[in-house]
PDB file of N, CA and C in Angstrom:
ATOM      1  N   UNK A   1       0.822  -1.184   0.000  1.00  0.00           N
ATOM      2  CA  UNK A   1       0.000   0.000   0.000  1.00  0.00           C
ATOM      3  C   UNK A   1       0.876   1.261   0.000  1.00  0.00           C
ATOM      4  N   UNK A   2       2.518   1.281   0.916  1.00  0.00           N
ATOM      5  CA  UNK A   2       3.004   2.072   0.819  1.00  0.00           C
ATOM      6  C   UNK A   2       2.947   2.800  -0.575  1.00  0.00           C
ATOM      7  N   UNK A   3       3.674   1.938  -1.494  1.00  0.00           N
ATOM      8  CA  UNK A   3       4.294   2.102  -2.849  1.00  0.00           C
ATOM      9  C   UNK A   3       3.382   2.599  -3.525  1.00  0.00           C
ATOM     10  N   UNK A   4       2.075   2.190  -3.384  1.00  0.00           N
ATOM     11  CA  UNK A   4       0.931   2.745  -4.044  1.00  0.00           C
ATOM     12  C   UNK A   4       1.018   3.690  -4.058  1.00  0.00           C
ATOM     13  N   UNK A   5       0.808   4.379  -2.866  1.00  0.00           N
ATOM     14  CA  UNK A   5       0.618   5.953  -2.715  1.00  0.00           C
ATOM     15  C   UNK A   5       1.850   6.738  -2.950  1.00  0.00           C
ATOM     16  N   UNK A   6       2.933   6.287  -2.718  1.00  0.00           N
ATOM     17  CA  UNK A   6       3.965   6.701  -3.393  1.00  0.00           C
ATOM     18  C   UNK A   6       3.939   6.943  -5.538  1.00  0.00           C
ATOM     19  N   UNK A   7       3.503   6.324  -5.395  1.00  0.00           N
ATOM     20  CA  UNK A   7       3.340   6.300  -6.805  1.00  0.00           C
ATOM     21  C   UNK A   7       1.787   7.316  -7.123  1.00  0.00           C
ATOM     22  N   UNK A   8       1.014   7.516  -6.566  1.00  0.00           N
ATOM     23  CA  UNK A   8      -0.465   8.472  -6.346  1.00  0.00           C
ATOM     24  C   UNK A   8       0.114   9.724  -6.622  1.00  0.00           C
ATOM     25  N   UNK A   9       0.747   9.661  -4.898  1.00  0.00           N
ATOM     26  CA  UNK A   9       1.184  11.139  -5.061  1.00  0.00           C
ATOM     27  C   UNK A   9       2.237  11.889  -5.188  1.00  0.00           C
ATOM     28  N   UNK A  10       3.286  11.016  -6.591  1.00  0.00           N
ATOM     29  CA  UNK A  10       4.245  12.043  -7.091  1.00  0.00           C
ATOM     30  C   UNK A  10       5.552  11.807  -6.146  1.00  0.00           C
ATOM     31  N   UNK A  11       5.428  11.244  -4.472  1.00  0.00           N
ATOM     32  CA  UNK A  11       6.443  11.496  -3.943  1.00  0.00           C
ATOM     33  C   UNK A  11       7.239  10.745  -3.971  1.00  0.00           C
ATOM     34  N   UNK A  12       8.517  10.589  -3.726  1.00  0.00           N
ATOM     35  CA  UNK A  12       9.618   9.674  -3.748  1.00  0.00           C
ATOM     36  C   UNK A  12       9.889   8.487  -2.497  1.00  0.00           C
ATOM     37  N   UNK A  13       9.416   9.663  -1.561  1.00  0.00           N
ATOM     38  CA  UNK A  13      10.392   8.669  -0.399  1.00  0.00           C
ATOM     39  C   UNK A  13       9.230   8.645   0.879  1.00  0.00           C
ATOM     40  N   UNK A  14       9.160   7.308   1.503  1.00  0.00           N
ATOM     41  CA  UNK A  14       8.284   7.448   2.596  1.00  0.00           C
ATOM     42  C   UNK A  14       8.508   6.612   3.620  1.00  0.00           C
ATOM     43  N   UNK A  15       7.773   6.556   4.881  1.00  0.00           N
ATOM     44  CA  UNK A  15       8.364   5.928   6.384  1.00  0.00           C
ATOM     45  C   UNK A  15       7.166   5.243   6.590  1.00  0.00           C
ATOM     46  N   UNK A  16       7.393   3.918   6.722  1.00  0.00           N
ATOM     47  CA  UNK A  16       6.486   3.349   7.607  1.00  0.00           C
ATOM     48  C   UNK A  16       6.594   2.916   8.827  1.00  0.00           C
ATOM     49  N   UNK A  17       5.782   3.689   9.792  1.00  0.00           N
ATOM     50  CA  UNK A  17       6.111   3.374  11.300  1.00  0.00           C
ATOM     51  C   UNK A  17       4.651   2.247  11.760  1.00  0.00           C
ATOM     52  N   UNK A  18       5.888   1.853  12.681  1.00  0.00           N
ATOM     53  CA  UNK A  18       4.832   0.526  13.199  1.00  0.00           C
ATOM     54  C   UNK A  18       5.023   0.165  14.697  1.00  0.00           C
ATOM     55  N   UNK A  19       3.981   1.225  15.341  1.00  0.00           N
ATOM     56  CA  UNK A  19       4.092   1.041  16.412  1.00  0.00           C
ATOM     57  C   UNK A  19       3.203   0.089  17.448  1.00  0.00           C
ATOM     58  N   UNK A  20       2.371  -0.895  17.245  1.00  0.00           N
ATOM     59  CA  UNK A  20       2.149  -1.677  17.857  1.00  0.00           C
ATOM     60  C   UNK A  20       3.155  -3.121  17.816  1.00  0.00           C
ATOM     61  N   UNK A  21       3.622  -3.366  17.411  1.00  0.00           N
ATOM     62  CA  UNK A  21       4.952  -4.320  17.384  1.00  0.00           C
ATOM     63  C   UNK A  21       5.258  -4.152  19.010  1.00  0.00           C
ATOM     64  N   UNK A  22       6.353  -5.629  19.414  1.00  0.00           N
ATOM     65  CA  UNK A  22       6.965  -5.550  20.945  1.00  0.00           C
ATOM     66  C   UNK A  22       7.796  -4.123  20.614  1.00  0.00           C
ATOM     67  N   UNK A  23       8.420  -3.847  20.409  1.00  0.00           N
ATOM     68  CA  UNK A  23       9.408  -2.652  19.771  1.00  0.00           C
ATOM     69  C   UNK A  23       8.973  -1.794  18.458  1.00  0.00           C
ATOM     70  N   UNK A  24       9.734  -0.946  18.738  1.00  0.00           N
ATOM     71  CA  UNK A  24       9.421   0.337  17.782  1.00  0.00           C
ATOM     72  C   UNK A  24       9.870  -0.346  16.392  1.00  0.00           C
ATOM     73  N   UNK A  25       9.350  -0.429  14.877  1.00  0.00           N
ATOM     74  CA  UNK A  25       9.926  -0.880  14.061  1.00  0.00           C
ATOM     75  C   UNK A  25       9.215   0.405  12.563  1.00  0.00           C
ATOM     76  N   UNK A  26      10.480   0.915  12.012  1.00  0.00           N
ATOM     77  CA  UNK A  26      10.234   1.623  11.077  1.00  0.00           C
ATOM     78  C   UNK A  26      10.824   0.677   9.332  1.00  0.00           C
ATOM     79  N   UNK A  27      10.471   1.220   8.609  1.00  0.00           N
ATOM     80  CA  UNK A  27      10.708   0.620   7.266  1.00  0.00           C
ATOM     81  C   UNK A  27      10.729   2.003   6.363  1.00  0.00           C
ATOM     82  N   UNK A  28      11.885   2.056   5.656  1.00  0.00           N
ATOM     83  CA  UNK A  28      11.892   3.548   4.528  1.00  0.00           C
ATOM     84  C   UNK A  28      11.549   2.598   2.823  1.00  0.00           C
ATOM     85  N   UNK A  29      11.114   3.563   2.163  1.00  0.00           N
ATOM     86  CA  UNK A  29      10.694   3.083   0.993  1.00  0.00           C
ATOM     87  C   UNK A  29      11.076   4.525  -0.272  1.00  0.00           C
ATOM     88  N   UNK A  30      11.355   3.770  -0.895  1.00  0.00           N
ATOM     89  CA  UNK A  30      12.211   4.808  -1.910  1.00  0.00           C
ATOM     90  C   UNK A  30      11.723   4.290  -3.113  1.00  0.00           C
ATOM     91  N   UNK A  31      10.490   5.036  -4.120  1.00  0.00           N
ATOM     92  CA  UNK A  31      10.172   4.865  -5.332  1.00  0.00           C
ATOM     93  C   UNK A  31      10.874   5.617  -5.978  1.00  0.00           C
ATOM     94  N   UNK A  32      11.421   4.538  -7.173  1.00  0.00           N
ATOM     95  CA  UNK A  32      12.312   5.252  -8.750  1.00  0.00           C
ATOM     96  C   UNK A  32      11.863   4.506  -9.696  1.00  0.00           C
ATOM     97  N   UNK A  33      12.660   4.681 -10.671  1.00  0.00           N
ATOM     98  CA  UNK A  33      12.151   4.223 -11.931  1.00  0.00           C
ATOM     99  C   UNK A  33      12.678   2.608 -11.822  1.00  0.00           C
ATOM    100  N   UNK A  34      13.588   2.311 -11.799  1.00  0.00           N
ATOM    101  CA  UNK A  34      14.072   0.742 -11.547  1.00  0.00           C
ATOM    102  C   UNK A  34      13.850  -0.112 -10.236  1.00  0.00           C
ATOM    103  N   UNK A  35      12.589   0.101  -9.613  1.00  0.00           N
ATOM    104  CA  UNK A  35      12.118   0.070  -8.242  1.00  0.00           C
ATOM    105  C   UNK A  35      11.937  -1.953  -8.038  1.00  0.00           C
ATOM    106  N   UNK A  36      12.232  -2.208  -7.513  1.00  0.00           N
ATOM    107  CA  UNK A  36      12.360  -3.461  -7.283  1.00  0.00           C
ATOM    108  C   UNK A  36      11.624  -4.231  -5.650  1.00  0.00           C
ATOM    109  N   UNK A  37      10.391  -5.069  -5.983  1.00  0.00           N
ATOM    110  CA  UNK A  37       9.644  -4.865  -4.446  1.00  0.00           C
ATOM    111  C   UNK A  37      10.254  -6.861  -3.660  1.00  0.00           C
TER     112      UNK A  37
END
């Protein structure tokens, strides 16, 4: 879903935070043209 909206709205780069996990856990996501999932 990230990538989706990355791709919606034009932007490049985004954070997914995930805070119900035992621990804090983030994930970065970087859409380009040679994007590989």
């Amino acid at each position: 879903q990230v990538l989706n909206y990355l791709k919606a709205s034009g932007l490049r780069f985004a954070l997914l935070l995930n805070f119900g996990a035992p621990s804090f856990q983030q994930k970065r996501f970087v859409s380009g043209p040679d994007q590989s999932v």
